[in-house]
Protein backbone atom coordinates (compact mmCIF):
# COMPACT_ATOMS: atom_id res chain seq x y z
CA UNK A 1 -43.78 -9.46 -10.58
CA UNK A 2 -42.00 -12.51 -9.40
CA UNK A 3 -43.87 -15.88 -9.73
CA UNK A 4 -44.11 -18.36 -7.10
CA UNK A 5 -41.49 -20.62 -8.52
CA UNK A 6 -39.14 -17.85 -8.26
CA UNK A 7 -38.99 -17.78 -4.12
CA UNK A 8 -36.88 -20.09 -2.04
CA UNK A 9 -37.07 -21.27 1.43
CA UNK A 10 -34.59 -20.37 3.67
CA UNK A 11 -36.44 -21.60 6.35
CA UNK A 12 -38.37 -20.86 9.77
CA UNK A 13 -37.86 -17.05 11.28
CA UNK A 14 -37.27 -17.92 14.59
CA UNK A 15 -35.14 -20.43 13.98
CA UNK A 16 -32.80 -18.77 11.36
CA UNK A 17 -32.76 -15.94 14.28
CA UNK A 18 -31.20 -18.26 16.49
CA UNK A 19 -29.24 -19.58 14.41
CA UNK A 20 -28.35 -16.11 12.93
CA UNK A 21 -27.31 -15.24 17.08
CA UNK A 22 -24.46 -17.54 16.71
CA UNK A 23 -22.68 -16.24 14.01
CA UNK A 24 -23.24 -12.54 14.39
CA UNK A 25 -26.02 -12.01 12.68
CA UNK A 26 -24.60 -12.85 9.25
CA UNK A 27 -24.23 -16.17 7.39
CA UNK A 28 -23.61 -16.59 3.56
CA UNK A 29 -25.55 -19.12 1.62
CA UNK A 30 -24.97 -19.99 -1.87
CA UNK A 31 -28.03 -20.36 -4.07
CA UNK A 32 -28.19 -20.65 -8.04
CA UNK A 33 -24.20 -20.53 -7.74
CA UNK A 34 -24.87 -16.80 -6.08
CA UNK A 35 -22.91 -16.16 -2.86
CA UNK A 36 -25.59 -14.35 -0.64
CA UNK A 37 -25.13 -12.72 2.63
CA UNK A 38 -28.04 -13.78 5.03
CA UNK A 39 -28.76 -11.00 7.79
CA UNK A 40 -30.72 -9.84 10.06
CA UNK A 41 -31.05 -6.37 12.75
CA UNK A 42 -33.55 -5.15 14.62
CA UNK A 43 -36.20 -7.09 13.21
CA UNK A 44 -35.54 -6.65 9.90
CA UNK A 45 -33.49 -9.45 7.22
CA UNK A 46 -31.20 -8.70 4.54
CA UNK A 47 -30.08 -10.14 1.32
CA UNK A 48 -27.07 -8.70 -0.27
CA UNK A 49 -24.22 -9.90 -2.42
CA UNK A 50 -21.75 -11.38 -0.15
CA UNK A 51 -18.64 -10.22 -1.25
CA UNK A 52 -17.06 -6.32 -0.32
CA UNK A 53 -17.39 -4.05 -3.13
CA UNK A 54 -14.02 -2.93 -2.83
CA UNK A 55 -11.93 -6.32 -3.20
CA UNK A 56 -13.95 -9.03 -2.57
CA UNK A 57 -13.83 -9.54 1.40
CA UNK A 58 -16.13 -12.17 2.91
CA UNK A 59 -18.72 -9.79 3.90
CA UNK A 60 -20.52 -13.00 6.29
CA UNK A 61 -16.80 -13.09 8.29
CA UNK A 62 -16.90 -9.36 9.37
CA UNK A 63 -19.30 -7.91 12.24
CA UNK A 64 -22.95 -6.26 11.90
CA UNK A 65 -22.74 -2.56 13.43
CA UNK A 66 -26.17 -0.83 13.49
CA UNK A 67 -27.42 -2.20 10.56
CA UNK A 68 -24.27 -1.76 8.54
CA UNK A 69 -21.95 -5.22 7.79
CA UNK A 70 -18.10 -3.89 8.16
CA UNK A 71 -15.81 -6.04 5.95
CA UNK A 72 -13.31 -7.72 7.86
CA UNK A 73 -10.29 -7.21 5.07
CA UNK A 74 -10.48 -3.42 4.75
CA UNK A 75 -13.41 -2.20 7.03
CA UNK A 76 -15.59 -1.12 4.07
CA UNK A 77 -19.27 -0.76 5.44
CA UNK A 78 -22.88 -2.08 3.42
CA UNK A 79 -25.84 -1.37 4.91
CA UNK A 80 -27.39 -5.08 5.44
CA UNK A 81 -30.41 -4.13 3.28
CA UNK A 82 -30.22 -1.73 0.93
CA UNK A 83 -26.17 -2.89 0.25
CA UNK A 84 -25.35 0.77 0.24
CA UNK A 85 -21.65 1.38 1.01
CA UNK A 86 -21.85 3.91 4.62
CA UNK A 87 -18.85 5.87 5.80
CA UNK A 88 -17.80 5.08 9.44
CA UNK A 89 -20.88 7.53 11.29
CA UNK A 90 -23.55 4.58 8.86
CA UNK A 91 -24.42 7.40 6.54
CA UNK A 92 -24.50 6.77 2.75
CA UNK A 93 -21.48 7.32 1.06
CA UNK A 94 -22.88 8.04 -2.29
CA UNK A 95 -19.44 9.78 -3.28
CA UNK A 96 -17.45 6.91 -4.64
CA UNK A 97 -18.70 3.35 -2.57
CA UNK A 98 -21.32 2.02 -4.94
CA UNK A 99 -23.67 -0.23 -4.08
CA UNK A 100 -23.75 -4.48 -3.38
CA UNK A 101 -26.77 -6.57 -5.59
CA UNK A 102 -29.85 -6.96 -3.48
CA UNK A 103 -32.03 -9.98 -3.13
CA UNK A 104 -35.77 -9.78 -2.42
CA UNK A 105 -37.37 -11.35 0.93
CA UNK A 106 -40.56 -11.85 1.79
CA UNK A 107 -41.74 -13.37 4.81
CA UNK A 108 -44.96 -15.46 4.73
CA UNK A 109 -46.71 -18.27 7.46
CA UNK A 110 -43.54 -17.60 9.44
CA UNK A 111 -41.07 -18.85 6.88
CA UNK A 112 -38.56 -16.32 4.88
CA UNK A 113 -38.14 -16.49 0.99
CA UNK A 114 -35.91 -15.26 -0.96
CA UNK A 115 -35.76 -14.68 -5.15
CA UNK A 116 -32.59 -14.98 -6.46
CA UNK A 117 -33.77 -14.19 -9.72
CA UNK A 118 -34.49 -10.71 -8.67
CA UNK A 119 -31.34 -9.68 -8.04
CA UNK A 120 -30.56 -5.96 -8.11
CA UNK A 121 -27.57 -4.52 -10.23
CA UNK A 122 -24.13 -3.90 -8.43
CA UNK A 123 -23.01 -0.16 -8.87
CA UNK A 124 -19.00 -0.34 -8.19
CA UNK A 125 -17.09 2.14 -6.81
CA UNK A 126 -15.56 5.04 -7.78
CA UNK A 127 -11.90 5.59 -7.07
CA UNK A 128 -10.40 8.54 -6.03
CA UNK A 129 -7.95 10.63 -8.49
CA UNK A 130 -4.92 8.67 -7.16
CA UNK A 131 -5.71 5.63 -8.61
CA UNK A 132 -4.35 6.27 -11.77
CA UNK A 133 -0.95 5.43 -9.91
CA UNK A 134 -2.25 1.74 -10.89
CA UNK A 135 -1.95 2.04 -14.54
CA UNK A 136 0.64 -0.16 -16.45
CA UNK A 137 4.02 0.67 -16.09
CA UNK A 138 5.67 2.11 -19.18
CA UNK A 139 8.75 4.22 -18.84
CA UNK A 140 8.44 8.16 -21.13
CA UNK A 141 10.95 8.79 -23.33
CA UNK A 142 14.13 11.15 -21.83
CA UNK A 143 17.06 11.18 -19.69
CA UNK A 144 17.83 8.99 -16.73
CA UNK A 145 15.53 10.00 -13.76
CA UNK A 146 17.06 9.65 -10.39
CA UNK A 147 14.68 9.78 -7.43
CA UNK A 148 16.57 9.97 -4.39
CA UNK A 149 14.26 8.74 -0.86
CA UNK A 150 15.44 10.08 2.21
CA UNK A 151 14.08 8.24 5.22
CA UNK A 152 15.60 9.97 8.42
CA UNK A 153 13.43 10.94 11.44
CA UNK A 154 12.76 14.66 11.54
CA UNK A 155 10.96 17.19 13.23
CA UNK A 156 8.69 19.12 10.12
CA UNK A 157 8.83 21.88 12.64
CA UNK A 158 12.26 21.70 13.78
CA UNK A 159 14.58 20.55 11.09
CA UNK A 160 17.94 19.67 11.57
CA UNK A 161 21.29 18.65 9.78
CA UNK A 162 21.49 15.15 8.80
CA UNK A 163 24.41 13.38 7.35
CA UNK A 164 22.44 10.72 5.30
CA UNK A 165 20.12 13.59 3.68
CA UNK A 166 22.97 15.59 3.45
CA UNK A 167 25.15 13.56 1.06
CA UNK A 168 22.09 12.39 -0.92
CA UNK A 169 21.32 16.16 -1.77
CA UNK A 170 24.47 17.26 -2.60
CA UNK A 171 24.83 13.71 -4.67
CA UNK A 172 21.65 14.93 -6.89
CA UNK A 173 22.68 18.62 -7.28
CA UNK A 174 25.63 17.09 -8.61
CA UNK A 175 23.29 14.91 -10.86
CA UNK A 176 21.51 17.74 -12.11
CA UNK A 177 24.07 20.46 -12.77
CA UNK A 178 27.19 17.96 -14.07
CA UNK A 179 25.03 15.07 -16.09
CA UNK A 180 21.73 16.66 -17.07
CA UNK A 181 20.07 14.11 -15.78
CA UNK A 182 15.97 14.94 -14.14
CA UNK A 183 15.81 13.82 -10.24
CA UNK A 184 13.26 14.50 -7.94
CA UNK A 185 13.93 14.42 -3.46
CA UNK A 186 11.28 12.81 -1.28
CA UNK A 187 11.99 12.78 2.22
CA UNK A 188 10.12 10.88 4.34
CA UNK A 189 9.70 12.51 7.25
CA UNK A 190 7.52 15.36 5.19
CA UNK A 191 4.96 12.84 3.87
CA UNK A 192 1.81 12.20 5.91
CA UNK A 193 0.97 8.41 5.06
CA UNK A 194 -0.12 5.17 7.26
CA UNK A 195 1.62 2.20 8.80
CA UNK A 196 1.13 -0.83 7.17
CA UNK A 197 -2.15 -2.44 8.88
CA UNK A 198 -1.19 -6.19 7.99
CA UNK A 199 -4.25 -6.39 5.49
CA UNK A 200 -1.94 -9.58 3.99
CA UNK A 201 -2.25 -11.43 7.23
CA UNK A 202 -5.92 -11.69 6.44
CA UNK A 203 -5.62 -12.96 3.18
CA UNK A 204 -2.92 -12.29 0.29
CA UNK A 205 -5.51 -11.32 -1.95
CA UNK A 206 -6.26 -8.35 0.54
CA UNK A 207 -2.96 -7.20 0.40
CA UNK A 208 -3.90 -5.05 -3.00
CA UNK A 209 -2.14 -3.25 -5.51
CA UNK A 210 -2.26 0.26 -5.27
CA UNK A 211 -2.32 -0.45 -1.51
CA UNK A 212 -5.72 -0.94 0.29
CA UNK A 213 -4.95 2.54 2.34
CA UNK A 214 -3.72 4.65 -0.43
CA UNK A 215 -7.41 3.17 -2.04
CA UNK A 216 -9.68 4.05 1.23
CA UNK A 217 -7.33 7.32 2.08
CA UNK A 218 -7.14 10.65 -0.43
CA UNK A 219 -4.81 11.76 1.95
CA UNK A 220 -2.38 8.97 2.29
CA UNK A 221 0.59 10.19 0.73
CA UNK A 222 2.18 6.76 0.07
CA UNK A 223 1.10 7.76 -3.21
CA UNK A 224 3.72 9.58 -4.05
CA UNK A 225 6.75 6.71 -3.54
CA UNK A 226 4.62 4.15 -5.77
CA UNK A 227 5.16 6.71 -8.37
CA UNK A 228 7.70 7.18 -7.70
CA UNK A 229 9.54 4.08 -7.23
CA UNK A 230 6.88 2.03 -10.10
CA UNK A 231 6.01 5.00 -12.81
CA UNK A 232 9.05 7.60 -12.52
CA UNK A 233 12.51 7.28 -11.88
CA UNK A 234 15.36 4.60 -13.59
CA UNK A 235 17.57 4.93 -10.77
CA UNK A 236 16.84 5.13 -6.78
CA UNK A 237 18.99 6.42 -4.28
CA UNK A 238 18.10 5.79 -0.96
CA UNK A 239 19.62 7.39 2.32
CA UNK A 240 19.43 6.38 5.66
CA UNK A 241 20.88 6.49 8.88
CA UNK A 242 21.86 3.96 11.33
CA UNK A 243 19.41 3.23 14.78
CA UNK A 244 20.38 0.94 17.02
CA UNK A 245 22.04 -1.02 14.35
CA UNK A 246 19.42 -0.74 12.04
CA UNK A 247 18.00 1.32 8.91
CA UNK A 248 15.63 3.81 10.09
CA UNK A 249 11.85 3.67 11.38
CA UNK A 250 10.61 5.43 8.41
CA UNK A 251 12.80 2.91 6.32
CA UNK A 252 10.70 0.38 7.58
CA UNK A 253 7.07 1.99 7.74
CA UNK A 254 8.05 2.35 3.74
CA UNK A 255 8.80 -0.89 3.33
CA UNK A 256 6.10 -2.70 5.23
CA UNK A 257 3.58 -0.74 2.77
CA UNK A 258 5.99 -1.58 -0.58
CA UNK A 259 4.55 -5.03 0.09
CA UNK A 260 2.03 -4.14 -2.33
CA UNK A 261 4.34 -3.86 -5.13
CA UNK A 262 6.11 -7.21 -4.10
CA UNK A 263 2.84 -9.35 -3.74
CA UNK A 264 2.26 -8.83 -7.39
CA UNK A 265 5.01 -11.06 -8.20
CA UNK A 266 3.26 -13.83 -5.73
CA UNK A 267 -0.66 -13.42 -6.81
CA UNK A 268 -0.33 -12.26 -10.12
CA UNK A 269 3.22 -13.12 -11.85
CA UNK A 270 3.28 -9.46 -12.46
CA UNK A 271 6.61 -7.70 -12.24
CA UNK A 272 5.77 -3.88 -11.61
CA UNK A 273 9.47 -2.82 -11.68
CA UNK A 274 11.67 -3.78 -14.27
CA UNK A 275 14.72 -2.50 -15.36
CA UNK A 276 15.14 -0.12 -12.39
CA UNK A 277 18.68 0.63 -10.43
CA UNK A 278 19.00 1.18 -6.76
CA UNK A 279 21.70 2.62 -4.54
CA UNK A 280 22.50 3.34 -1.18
CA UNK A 281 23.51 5.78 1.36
CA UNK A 282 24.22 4.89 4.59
CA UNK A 283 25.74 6.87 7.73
CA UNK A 284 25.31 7.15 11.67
CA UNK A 285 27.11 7.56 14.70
CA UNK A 286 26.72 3.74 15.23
CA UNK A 287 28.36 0.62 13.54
CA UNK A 288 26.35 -2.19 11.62
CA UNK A 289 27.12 -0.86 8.22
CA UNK A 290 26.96 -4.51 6.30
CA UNK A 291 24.04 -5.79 8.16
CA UNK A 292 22.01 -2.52 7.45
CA UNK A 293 23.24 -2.67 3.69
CA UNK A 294 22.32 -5.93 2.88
CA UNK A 295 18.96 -5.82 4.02
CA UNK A 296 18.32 -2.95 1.47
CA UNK A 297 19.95 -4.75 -1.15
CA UNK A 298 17.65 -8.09 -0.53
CA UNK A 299 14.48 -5.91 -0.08
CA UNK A 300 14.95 -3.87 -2.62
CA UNK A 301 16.00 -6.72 -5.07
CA UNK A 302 12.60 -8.64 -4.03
CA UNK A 303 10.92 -5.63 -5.67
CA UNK A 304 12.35 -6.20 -9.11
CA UNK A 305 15.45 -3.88 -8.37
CA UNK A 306 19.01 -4.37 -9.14
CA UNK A 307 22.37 -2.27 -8.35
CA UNK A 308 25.59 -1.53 -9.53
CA UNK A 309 29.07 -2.84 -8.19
CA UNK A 310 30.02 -1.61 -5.01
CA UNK A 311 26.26 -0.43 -4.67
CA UNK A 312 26.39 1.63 -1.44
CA UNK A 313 28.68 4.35 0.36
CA UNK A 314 28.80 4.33 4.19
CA UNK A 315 29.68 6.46 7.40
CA UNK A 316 29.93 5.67 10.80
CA UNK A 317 32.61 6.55 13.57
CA UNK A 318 31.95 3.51 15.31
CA UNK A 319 29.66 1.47 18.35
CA UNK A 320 31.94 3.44 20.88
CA UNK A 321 31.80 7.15 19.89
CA UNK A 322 29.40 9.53 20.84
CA UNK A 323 30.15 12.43 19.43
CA UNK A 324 27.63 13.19 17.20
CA UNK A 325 28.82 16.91 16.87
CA UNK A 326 32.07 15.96 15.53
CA UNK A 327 30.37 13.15 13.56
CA UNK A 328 28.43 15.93 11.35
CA UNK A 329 31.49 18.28 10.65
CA UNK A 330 33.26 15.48 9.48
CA UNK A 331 30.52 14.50 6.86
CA UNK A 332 29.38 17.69 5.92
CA UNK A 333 33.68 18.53 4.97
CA UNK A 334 35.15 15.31 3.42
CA UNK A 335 35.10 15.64 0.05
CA UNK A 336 35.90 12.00 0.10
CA UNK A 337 32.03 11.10 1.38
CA UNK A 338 30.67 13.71 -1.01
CA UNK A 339 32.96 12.02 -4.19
CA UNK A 340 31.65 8.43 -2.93
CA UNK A 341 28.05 9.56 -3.40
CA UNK A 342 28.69 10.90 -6.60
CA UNK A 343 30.59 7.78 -7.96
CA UNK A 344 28.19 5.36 -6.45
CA UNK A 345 25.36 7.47 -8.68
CA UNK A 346 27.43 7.52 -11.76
CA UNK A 347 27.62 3.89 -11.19
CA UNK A 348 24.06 3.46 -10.79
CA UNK A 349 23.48 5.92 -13.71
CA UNK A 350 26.02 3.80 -15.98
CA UNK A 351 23.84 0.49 -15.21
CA UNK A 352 20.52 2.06 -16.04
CA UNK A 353 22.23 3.22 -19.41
CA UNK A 354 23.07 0.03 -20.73
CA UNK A 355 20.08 -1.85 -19.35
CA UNK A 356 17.93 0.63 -20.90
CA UNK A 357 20.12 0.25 -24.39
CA UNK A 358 20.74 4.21 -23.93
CA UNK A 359 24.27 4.10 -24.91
């Protein structure tokens, strides 16, 4: 039992309802240096802990929907009493959201108390089996690992030749069969994950790391490039083509959500990729070969990357042509591309050596 020293006003019902109308229905106070979320639905108050039990979102800055407060960082749901976490249709989700601190009211001559001191234990939330892509980065004992990214456009159902793809595939069969060395082929086009959703224009902190989706998602197969890219290979070999002067769309969707391996750097001093090589591979049936290049070589360089001399091999037959036929026999028969590839990876493969003292 609580005694009567315990309670604290928090003032007249109908006027905290008012009040309470203005700001939808949720306002955070701070008593006894606890941050409390004030609400109140269909008659009833709440008292929960007012930050999100997933990272920390001001719970009082997101909207009230049926009873449930939706965090306005990452859309995480509480119910506004009980501070149970609720999947989107407001029923419990007892499988891995946990559960916010609770405060006691009581409501008595028409003013509402509250007893900080009773304060409910916070049950935190259970990750799914992907997190453990968030563990420390420490690189296994073996032979160079090339991962090679390819991030053309492609119909899962309707596949067709690409030049970029084409040269990176042959340049890893090559890695495989004539240096021994372990690679693995994503392509981009076969992996089912999310735009970015600008979570960092919120707040940097709610740009997290793994990243919020691949956290709130099990089927978000971002996944699989943070281990890539963080966990697994010393060398990356990127292909792309060229659209409209530019790297590809996919390119980009990967790169907008790689901004939860950069932010580390900003929030945390915390360099998740050390020591890590990165090529390129770059062909189309348009021009802006430099332009397209040094973008990758800045972006991927912000991550903690760095490359070898001459670090990328190119293709195009120009703004003016359009002949994309002749474009692909021409890349899938010089030798000359094909050799380029190759050197560019036993350049890349040469770097990571020596920066890994494995010479």
């Amino acid at each position: 039992m609580f005694g009567s020293a315990d309670w604290i006003s928090l003032g007249n019902t109908e006027e905290l309802v008012k009040e309470l109308e203005t700001t939808g229905f949720l306002k955070e106070v701070t008593l006894q240096e606890k941050r409390i979320v004030i609400s109140y639905h269909e008659g009833q108050f709440g008292a929960v802990h007012a930050r999100c039990n997933h990272m920390g979102g001001p719970l009082a800055k997101g909207k009230l929907k049926k009873g449930c407060m939706e965090c306005p960082w990452h859309y995480w749901e509480f119910h506004h009493q009980s501070g149970e976490a609720m999947n989107r249709a407001h029923e419990p989700l007892a499988s891995h959201g946990g559960k916010l601190s609770t405060y006691p009211l009581k409501i008595e001559s028409g003013i509402l108390y509250i007893n900080v001191a009773g304060e409910t234990e916070r049950i935190k939330p259970h990750y799914n089996p992907m997190q453990d892509v968030a563990r420390e980065p420490k690189r296994a004992p073996g032979p160079i690992r090339v991962l090679g990214i390819s991030t053309t456009a492609m119909d899962k159902e309707h596949p067709r030749y690409s030049t970029s793809e084409e040269l990176l595939k042959s340049t890893l069969k090559k890695a495989e069969t004539e240096l021994g060395l372990e690679t693995q082929f994503l392509a981009l086009s076969e992996l089912n994950f999310r735009h970015c959703e600008g979570f960092y224009s919120k707040s940097e902190k709610a740009c997290t790391w793994p990243c919020s989706i691949t956290k709130m998602d099990p089927k978000d197969e971002m996944v699989k490039i943070y281990e890539g890219l963080v966990h697994w290979a010393d060398v990356v070999l990127l292909a792309s083509p060229i659209r409209w002067g530019s790297a590809s769309s996919l390119y980009y969707k990967m790169a907008e959500r790689l901004n939860a391996v950069q932010n580390q750097i900003t929030l945390r001093d915390r360099v998740l990729i050390k020591d890590k090589v990165a090529g390129f591979i770059i062909t189309g049936g348009q021009d802006n070969i430099q332009a397209v290049a040094g973008h990758m070589l800045m972006f991927f360089g912000e991550l903690g990357f760095i490359s070898p001399p001459f670090p990328f091999v190119a293709h195009s037959l120009g703004w003016s042509s359009e002949d994309m036929e002749a474009n692909m026999d021409i890349v899938q028969k010089s030798e000359y591309l094909h050799n380029q590839s190759y050197e560019l990876l036993q350049r890349s493969v040469d770097l990571s050596r020596r920066t890994l003292n494995l010479i």
